[in-house]
C-alpha atoms as a PDB file:
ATOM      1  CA  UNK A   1       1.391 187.778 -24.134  1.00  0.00           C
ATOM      2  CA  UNK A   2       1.499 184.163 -24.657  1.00  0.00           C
ATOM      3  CA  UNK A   3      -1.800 182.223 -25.295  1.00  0.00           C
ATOM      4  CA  UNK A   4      -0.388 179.864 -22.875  1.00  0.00           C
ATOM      5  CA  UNK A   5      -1.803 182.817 -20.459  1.00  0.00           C
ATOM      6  CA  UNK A   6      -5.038 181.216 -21.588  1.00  0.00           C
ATOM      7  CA  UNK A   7      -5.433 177.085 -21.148  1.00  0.00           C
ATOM      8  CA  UNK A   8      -7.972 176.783 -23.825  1.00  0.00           C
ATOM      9  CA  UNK A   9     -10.599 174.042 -22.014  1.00  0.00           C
ATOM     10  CA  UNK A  10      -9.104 174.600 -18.353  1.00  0.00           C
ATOM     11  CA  UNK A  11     -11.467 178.350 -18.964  1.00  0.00           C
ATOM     12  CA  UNK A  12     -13.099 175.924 -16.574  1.00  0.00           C
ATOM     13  CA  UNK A  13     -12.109 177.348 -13.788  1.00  0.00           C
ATOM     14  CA  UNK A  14     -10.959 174.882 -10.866  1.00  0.00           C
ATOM     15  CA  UNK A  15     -12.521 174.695  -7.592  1.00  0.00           C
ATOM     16  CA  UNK A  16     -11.373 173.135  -3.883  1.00  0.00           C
ATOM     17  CA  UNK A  17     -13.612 171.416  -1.075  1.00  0.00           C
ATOM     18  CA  UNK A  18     -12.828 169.686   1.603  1.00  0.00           C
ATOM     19  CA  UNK A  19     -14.540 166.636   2.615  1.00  0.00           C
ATOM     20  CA  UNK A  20     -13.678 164.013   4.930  1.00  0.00           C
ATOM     21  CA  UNK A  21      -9.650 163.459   5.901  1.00  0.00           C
ATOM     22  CA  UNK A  22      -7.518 160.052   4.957  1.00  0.00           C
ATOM     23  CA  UNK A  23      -4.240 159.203   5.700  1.00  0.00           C
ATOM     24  CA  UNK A  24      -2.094 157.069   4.228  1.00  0.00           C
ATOM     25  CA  UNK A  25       1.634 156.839   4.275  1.00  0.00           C
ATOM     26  CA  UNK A  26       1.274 159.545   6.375  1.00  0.00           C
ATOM     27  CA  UNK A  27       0.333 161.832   3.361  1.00  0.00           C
ATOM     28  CA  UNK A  28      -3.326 163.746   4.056  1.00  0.00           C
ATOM     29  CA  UNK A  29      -5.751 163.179   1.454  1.00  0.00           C
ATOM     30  CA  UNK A  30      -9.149 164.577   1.067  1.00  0.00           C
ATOM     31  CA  UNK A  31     -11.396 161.797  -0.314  1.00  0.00           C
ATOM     32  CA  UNK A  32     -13.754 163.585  -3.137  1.00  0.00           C
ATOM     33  CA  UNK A  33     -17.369 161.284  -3.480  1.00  0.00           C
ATOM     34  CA  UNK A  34     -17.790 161.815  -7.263  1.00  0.00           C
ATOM     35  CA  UNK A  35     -19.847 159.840  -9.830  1.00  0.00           C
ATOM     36  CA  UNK A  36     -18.987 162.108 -12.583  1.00  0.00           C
ATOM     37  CA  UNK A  37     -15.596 161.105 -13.969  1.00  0.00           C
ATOM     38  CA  UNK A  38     -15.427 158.489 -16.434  1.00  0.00           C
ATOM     39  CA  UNK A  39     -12.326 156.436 -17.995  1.00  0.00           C
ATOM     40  CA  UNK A  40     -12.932 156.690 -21.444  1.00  0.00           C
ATOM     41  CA  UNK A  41     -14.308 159.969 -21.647  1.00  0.00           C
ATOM     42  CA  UNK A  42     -13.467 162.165 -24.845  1.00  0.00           C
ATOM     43  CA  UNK A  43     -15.083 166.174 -25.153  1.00  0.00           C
ATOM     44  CA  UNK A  44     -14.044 168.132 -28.089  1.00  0.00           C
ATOM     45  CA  UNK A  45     -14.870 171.962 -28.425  1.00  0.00           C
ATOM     46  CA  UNK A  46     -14.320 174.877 -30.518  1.00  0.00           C
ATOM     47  CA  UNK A  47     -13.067 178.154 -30.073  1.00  0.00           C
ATOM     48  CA  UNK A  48     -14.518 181.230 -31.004  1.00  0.00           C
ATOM     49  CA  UNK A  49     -12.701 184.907 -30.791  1.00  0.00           C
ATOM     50  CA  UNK A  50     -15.302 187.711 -31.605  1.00  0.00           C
ATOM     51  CA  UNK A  51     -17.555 185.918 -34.682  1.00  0.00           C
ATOM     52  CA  UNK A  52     -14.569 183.897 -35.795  1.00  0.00           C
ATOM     53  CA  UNK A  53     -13.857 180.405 -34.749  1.00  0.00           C
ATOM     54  CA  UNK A  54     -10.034 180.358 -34.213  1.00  0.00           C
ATOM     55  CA  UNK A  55      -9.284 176.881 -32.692  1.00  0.00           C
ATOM     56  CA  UNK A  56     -10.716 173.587 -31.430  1.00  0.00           C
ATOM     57  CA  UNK A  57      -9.997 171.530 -28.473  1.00  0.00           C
ATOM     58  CA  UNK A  58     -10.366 168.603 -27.080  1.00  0.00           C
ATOM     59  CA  UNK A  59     -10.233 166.357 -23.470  1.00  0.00           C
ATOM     60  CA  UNK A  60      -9.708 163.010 -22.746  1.00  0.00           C
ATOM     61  CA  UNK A  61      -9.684 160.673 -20.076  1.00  0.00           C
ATOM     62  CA  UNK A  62      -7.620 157.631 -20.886  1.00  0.00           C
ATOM     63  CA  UNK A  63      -9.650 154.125 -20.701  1.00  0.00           C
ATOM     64  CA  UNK A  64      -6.971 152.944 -18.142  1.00  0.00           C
ATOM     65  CA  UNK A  65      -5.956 153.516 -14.640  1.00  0.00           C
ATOM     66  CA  UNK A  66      -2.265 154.445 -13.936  1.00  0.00           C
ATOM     67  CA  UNK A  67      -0.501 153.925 -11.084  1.00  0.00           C
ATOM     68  CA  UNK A  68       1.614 157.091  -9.931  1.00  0.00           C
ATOM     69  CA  UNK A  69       3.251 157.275  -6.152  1.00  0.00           C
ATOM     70  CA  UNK A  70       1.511 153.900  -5.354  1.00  0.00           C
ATOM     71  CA  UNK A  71      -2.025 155.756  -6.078  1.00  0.00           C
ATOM     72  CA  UNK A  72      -4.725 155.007  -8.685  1.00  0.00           C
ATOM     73  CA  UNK A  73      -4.586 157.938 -11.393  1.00  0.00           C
ATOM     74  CA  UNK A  74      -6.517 159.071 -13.900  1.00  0.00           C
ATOM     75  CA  UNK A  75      -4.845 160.288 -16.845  1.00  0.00           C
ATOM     76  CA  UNK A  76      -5.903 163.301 -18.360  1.00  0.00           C
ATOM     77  CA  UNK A  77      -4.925 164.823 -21.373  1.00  0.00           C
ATOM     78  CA  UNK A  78      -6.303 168.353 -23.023  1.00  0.00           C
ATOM     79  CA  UNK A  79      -5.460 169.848 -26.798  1.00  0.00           C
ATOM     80  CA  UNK A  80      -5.128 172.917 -28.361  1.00  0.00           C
ATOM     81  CA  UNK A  81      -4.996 174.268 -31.832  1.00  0.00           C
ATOM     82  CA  UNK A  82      -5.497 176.825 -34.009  1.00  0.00           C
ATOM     83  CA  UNK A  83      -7.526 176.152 -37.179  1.00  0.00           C
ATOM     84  CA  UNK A  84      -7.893 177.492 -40.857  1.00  0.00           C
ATOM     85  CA  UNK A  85      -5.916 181.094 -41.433  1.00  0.00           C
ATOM     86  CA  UNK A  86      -5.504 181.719 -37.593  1.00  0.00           C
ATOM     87  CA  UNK A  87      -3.394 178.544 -37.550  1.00  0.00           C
ATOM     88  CA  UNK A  88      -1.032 180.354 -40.458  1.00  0.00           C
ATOM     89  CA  UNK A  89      -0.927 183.470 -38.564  1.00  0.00           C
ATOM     90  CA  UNK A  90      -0.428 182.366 -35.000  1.00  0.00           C
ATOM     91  CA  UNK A  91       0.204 177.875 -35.332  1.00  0.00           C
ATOM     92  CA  UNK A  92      -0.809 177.216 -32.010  1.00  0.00           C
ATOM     93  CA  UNK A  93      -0.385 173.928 -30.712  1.00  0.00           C
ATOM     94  CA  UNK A  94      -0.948 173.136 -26.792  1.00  0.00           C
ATOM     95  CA  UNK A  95      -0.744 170.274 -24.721  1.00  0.00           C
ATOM     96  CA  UNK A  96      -1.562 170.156 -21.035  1.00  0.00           C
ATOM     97  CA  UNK A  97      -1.652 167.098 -18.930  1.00  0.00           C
ATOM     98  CA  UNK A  98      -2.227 165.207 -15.359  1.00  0.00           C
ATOM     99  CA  UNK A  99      -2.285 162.432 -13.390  1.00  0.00           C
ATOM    100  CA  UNK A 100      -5.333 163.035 -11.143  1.00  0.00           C
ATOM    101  CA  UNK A 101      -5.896 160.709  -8.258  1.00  0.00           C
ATOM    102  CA  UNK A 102      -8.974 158.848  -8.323  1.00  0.00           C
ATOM    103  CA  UNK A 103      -9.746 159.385  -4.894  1.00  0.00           C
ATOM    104  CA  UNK A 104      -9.163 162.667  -3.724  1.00  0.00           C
ATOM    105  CA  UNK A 105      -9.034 164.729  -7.301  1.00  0.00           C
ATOM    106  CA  UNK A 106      -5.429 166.026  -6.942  1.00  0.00           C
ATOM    107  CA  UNK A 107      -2.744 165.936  -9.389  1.00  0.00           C
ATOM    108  CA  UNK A 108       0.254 163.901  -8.440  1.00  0.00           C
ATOM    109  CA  UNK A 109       2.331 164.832 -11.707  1.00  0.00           C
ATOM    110  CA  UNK A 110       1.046 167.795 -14.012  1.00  0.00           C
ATOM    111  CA  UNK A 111       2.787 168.698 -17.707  1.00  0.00           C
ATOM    112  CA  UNK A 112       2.792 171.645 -20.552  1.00  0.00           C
ATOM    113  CA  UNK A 113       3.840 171.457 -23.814  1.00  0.00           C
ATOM    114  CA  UNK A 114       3.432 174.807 -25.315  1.00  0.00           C
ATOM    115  CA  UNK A 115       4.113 175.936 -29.210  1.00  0.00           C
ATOM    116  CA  UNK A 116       3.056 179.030 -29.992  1.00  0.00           C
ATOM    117  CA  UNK A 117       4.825 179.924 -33.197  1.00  0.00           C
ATOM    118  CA  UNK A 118       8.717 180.396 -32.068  1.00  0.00           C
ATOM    119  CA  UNK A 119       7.669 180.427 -28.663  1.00  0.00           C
ATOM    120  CA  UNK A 120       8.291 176.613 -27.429  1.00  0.00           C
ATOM    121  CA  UNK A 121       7.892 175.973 -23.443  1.00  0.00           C
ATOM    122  CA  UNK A 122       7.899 172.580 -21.844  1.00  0.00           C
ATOM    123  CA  UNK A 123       7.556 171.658 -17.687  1.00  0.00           C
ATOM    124  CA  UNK A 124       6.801 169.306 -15.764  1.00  0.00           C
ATOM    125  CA  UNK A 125       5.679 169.460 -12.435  1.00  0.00           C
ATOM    126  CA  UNK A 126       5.605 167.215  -9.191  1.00  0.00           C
ATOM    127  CA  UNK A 127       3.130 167.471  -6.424  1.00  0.00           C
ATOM    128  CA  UNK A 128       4.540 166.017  -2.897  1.00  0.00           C
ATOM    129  CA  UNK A 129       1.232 166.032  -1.065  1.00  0.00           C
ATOM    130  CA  UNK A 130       3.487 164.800   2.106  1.00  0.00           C
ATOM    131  CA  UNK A 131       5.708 167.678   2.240  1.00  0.00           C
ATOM    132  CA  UNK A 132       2.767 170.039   1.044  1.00  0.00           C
ATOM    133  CA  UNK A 133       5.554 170.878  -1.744  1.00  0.00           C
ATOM    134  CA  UNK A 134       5.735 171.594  -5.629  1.00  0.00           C
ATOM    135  CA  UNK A 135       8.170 170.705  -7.454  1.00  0.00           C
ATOM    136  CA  UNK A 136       8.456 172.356 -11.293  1.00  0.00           C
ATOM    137  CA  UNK A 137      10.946 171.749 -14.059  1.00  0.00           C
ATOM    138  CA  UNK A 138      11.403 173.432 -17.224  1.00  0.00           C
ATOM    139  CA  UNK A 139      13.364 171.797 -20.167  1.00  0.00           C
ATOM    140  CA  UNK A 140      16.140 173.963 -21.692  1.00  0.00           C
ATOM    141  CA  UNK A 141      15.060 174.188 -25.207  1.00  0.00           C
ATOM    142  CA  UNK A 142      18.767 174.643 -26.739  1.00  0.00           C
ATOM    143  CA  UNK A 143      20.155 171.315 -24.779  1.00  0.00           C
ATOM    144  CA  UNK A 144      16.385 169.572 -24.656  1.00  0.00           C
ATOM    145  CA  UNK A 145      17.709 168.791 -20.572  1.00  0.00           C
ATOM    146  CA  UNK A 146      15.519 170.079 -17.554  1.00  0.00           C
ATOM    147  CA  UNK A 147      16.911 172.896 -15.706  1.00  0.00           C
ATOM    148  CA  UNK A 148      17.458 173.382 -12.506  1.00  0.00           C
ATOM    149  CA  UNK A 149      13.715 172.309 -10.552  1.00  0.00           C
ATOM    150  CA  UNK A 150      12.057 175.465  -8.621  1.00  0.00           C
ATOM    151  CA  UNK A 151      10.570 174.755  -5.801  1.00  0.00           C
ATOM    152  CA  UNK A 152       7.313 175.892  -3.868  1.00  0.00           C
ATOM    153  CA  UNK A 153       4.917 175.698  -0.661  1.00  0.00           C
ATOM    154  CA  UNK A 154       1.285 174.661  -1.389  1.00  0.00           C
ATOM    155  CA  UNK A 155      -1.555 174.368   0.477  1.00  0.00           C
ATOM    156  CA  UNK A 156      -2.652 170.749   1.712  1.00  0.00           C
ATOM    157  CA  UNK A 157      -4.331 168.821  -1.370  1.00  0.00           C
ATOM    158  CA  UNK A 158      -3.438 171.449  -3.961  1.00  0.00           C
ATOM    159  CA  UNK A 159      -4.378 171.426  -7.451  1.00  0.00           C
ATOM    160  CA  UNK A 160      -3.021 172.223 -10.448  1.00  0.00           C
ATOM    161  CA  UNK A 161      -5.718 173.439 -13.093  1.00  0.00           C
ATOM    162  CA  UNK A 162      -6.649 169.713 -14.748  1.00  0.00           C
ATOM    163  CA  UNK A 163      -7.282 168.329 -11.078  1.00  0.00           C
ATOM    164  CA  UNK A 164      -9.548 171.466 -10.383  1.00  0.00           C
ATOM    165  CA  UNK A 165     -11.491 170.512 -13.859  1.00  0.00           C
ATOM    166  CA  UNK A 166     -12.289 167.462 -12.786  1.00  0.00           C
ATOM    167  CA  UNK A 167     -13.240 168.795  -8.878  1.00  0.00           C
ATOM    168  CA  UNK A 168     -15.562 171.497 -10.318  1.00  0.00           C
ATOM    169  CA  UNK A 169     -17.846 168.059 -11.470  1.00  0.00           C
ATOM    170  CA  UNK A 170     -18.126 166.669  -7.759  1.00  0.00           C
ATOM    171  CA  UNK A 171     -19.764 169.355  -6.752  1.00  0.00           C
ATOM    172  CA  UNK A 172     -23.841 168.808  -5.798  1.00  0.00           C
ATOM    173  CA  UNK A 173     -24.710 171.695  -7.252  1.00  0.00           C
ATOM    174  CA  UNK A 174     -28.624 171.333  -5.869  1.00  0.00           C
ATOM    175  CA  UNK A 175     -27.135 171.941  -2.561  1.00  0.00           C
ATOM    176  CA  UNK A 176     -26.231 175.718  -3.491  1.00  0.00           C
ATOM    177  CA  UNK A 177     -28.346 178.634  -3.076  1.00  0.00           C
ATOM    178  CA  UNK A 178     -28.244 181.139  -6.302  1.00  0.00           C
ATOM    179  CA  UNK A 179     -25.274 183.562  -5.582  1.00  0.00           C
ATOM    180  CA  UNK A 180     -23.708 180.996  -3.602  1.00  0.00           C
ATOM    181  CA  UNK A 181     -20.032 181.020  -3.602  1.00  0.00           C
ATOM    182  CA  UNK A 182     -16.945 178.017  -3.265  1.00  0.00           C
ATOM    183  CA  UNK A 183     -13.636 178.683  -2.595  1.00  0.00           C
ATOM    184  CA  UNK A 184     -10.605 176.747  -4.185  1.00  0.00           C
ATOM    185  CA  UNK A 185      -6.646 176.713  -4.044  1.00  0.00           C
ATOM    186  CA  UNK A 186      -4.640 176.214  -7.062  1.00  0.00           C
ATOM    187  CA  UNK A 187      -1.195 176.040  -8.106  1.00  0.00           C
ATOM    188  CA  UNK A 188      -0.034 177.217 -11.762  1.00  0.00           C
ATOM    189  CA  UNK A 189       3.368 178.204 -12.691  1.00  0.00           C
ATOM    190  CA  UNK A 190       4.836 180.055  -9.869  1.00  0.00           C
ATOM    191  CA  UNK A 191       1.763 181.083  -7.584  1.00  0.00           C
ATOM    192  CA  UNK A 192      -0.849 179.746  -5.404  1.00  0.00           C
ATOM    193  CA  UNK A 193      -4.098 181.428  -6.460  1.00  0.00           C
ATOM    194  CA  UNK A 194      -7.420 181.031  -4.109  1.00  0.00           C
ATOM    195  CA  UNK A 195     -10.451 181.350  -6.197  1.00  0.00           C
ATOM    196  CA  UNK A 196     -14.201 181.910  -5.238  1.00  0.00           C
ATOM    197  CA  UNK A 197     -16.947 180.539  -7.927  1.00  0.00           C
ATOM    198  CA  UNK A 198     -20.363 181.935  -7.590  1.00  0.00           C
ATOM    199  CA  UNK A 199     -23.138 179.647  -8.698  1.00  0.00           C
ATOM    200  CA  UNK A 200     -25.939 181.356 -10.441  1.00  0.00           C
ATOM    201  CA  UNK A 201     -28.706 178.847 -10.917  1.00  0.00           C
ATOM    202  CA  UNK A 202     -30.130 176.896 -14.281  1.00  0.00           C
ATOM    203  CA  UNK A 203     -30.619 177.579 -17.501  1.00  0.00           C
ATOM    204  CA  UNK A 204     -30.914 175.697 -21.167  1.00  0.00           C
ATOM    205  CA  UNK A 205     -28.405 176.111 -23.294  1.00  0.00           C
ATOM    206  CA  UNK A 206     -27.234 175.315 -26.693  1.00  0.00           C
ATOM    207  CA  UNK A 207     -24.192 174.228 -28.291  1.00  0.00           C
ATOM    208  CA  UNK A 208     -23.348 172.207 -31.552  1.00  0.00           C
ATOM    209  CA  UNK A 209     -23.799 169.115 -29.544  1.00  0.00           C
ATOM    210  CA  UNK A 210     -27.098 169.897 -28.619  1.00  0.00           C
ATOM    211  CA  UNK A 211     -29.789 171.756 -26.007  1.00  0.00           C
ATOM    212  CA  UNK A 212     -28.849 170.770 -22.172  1.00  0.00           C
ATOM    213  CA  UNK A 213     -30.485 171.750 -18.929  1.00  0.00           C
ATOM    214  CA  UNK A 214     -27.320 173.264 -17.429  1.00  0.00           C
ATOM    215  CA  UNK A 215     -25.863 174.757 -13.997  1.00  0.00           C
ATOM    216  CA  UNK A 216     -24.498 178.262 -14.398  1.00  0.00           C
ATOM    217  CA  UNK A 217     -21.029 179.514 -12.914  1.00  0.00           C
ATOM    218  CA  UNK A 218     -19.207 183.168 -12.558  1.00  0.00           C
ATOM    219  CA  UNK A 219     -15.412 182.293 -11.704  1.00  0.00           C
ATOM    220  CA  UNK A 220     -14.468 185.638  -9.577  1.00  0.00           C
ATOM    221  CA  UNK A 221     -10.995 186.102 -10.779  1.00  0.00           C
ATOM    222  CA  UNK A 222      -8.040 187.699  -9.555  1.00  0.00           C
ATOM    223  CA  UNK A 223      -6.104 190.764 -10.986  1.00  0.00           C
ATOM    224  CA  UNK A 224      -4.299 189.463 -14.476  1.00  0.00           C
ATOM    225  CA  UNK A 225      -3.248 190.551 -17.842  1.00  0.00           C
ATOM    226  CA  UNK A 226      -6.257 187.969 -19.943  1.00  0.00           C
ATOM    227  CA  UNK A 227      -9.293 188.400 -18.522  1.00  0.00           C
ATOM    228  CA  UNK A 228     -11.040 192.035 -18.584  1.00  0.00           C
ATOM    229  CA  UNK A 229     -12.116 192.100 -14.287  1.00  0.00           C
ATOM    230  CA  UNK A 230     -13.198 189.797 -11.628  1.00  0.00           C
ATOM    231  CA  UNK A 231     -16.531 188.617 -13.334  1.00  0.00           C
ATOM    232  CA  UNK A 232     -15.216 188.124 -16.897  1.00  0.00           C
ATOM    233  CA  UNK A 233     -16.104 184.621 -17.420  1.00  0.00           C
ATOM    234  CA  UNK A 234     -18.980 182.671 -17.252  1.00  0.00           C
ATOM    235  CA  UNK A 235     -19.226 179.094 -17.145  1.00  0.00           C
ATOM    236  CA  UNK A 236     -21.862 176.008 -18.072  1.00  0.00           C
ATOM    237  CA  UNK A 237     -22.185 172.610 -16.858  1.00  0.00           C
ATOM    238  CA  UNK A 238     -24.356 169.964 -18.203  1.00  0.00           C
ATOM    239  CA  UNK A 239     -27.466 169.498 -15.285  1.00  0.00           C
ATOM    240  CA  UNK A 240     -26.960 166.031 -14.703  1.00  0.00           C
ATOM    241  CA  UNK A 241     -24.646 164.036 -13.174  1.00  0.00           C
ATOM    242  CA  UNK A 242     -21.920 163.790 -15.727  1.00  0.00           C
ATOM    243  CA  UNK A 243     -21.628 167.686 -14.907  1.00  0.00           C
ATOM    244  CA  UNK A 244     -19.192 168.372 -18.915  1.00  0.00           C
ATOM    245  CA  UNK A 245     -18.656 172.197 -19.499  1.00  0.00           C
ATOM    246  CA  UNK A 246     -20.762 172.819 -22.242  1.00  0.00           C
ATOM    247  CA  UNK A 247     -19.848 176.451 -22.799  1.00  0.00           C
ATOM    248  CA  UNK A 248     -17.649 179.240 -21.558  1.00  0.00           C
ATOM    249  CA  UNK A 249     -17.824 182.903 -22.088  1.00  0.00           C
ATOM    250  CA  UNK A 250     -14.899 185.197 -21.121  1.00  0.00           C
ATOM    251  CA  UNK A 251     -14.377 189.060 -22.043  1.00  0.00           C
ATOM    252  CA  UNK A 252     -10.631 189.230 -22.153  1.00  0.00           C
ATOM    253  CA  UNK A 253      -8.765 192.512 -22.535  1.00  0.00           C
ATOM    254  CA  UNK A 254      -7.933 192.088 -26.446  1.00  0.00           C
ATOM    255  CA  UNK A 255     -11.816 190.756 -26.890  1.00  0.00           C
ATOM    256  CA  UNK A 256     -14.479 188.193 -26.170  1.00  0.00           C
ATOM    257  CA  UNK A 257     -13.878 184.405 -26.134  1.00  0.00           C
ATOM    258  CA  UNK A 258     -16.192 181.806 -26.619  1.00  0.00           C
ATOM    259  CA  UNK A 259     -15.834 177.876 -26.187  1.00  0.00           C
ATOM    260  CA  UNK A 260     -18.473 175.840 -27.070  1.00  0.00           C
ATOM    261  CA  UNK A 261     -19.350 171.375 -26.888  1.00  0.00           C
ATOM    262  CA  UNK A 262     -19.403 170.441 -30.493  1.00  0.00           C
ATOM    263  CA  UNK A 263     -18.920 166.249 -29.632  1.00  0.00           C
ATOM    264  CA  UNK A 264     -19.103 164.221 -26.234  1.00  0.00           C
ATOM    265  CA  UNK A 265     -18.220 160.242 -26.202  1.00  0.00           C
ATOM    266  CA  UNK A 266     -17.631 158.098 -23.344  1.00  0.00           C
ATOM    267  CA  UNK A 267     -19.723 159.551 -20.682  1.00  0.00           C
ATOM    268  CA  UNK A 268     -20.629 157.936 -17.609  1.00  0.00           C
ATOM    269  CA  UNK A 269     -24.186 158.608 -16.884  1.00  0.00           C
ATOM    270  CA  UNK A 270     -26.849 159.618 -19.064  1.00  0.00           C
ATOM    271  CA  UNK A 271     -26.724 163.627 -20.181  1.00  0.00           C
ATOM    272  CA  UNK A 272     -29.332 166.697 -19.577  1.00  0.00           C
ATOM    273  CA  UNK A 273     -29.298 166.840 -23.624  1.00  0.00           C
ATOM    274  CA  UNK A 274     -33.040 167.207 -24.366  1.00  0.00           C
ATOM    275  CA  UNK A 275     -32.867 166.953 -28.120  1.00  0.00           C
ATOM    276  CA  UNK A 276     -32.335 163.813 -28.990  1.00  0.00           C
ATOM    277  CA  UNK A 277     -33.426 161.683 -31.523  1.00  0.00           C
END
């Protein structure tokens, strides 16, 4: 089992509402009112397995829109690494990517680039929200050529796991009931998955970047080979209206995971943090 089982950040688990329908070119788009997102924005993290801190992370938002199929993008970046003696034994390195439209919080292009010791996997992967259609290709590490592209149905407005990161931050929490739950489609290497994210009310908690009033979430998740049962992860989000993961908690089947804000920059609104200077 690869760690590339296990996006290091995108713990996060994505999540899928519809609002209100626009069409343009003839493709469908579901407009997403946010006031979260923020061009600009950098988070870094570390990673904790059991009492040891294995790895850090970070994401960032590039300062500049991009233009992708004629549509304002955000581009999004995440990192991975191992640190200290894990990085001798195991020299993980992981890079995932998107460009996430601005308006509707869908990924028009998504990438990998996975090193995990000798284990080396690169793909790319096209989302044709007219034809409801994904498109993924995988470079052939001996020629350093993509293969032959694989091709798959998706539900209207799909995401991939970056664009459901950014969703999960549009949502008005206040307007949930505790035990509340939020469905979401998702598409990530050969499957559509449909999600449901319970939402379990507010608590403080703290991190190395500080104390924060924050929103607690239980990703339900399906049957897999990482995480140990359908309540294995938990999930906090700053209270405000920024809305960063501060913190994740998952009990995998080899042991319990931790991720945890250490730094924040760039953030549009003011944060929850209450203790500041």
């Amino acid at each position: 089992m690869h760690m590339s089982k296990i996006p290091i950040i995108l713990l996060f688990v994505t999540l899928g509402i519809s609002a209100f329908v626009l069409k343009e070119q003839g493709v469908v788009f579901n407009p997403v009112p946010q006031n979260s997102i923020s061009t600009g924005e950098h988070l870094e993290y570390k990673v904790n397995f059991g009492i040891f801190t294995v790895g850090k992370a970070d994401m960032m938002i590039y300062p500049e829109y991009y233009k992708i199929n004629n549509r304002d993008c955000y581009k999004v970046d995440v990192n991975g690494r191992t640190t200290g003696v894990v990085n001798w034994l195991a020299d993980v390195n992981d890079n995932w990517g998107a460009y996430v439209d601005t308006e509707a919080l869908v990924p028009h292009i998504s990438w990998r680039n996975i090193q995990e010791g000798k284990y080396i996997k690169k793909e790319v992967v096209n989302f044709d929200h007219s034809k409801d259609q994904v498109e993924a290709k995988v470079v052939n590490n001996k020629t350093g050529e993509f293969k032959e592209p694989k091709y798959y149905d998706a539900p209207n407005n799909v995401r991939d796991l970056i664009g459901g990161f950014l969703f999960v931050r549009s949502i008005d929490y206040s307007n949930l009931a505790e035990g509340e739950e939020v469905g979401m489609h998702a598409f990530f290497e050969d499957t559509v998955y449909n999600f449901q994210v319970r939402y379990l009310g507010k608590e403080v908690v703290k991190t190395k970047a500080g104390k924060f009033k924050a929103v607690k979430l239980q990703p339900l998740m399906p049957n897999n080979e990482v995480f140990n049962g359908r309540h294995s992860i938990s999930l906090w989000l700053s209270d405000d209206k920024n809305k960063i993961p501060l913190k994740a908690e998952a009990s995998m089947f080899i042991g319990n995971a931790r991720v945890e804000l250490v730094d924040y920059k760039g953030l549009k609104n003011e944060s929850s943090r209450i203790d500041k200077n």
